[in-house]
C-alpha atoms as a PDB file:
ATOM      1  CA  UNK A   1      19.771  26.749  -6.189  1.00  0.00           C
ATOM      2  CA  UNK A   2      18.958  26.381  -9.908  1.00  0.00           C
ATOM      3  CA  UNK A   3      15.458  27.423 -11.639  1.00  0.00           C
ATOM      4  CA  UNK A   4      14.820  23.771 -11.957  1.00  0.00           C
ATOM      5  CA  UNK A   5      15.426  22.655  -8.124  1.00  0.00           C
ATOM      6  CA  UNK A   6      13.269  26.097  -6.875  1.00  0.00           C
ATOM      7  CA  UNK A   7      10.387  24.298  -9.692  1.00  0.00           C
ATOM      8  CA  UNK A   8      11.025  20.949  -8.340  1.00  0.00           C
ATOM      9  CA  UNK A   9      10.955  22.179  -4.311  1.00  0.00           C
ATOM     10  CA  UNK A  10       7.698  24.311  -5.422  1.00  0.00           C
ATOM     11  CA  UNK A  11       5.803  21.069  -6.642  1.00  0.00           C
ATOM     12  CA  UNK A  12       7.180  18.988  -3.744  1.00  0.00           C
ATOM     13  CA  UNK A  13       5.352  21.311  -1.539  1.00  0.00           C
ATOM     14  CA  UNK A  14       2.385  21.337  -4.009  1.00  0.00           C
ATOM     15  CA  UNK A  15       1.715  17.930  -3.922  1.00  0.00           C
ATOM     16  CA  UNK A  16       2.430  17.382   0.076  1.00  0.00           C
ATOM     17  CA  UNK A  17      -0.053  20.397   0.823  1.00  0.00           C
ATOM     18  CA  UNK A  18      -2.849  18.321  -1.408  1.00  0.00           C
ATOM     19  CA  UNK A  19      -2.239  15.057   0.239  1.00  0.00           C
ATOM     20  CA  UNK A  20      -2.433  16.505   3.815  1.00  0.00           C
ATOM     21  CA  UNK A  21      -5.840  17.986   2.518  1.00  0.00           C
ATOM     22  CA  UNK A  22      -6.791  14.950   1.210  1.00  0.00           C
ATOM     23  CA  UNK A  23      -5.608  12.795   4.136  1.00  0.00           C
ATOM     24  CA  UNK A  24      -8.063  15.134   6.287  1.00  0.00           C
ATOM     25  CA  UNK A  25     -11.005  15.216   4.530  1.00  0.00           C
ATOM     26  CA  UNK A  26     -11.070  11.690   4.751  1.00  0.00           C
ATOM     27  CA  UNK A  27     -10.564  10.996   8.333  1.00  0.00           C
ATOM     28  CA  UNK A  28     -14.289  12.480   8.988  1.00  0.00           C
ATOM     29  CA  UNK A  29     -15.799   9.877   6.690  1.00  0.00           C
ATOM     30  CA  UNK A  30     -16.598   6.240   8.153  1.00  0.00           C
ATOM     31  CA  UNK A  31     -16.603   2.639   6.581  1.00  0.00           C
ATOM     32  CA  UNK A  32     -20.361   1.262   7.253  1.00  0.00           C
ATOM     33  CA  UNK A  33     -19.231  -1.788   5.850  1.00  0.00           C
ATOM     34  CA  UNK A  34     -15.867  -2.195   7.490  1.00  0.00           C
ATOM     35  CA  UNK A  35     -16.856  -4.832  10.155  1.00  0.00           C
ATOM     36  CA  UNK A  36     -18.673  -7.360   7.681  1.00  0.00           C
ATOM     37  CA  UNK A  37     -15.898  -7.007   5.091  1.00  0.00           C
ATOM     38  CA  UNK A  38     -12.924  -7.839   7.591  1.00  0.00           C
ATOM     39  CA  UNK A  39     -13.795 -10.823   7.582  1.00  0.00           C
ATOM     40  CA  UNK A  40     -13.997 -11.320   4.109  1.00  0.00           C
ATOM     41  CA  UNK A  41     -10.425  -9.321   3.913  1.00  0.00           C
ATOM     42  CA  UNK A  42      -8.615 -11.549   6.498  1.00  0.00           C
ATOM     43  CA  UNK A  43      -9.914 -14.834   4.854  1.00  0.00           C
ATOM     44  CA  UNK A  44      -8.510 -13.303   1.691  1.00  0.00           C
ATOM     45  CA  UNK A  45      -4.848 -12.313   2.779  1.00  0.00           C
ATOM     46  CA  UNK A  46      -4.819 -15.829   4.723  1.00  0.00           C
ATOM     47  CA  UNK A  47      -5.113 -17.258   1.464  1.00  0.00           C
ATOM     48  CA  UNK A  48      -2.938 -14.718  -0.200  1.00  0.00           C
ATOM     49  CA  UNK A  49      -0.014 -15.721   2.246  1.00  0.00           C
ATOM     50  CA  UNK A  50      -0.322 -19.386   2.167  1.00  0.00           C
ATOM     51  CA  UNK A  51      -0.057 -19.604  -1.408  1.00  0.00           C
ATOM     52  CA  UNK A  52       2.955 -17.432  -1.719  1.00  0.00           C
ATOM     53  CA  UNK A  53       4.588 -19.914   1.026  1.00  0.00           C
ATOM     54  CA  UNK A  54       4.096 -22.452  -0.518  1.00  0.00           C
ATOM     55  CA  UNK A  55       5.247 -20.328  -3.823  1.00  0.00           C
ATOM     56  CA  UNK A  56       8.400 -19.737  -2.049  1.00  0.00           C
ATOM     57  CA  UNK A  57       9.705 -22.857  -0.545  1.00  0.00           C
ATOM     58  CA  UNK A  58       8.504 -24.384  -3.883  1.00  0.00           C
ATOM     59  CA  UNK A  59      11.270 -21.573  -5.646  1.00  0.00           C
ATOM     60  CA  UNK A  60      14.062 -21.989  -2.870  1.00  0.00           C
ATOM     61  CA  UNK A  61      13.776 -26.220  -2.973  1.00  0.00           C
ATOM     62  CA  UNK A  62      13.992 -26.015  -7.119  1.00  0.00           C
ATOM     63  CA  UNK A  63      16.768 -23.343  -6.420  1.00  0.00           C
ATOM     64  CA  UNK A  64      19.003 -25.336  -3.675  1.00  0.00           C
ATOM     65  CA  UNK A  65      18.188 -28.626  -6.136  1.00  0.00           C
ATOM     66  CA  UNK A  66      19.794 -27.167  -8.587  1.00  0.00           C
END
């Protein structure tokens, strides 16, 4: 294995070892506003998908038209 891929495996490991840290540090930590914002967040990708939907058969009707 080359200098470079021994740097590259190295950093690989770096950056997994952080994110696992990271990853656990926030599990402890709890949303006080997570049930009043669901709401809020489902209303919002409801609207999200409709539009693209209607996006989308919009694209494939102008796409089979022409």
């Amino acid at each position: 294995m080359g200098e470079a891929m021994k740097f590259l495996a190295v950093l690989a490991t770096i950056i997994l070892i952080a994110g696992f840290i990271g990853t656990l540090s926030l599990t402890g930590k709890g949303d006080d506003d997570y049930s009043s914002s669901t709401k809020r967040n489902v209303i919002n990708l409801t609207l999200m998908y409709v539009g693209l939907v209607v996006a989308l058969t919009f694209g494939i009707g102008l796409y089979i038209a022409l």
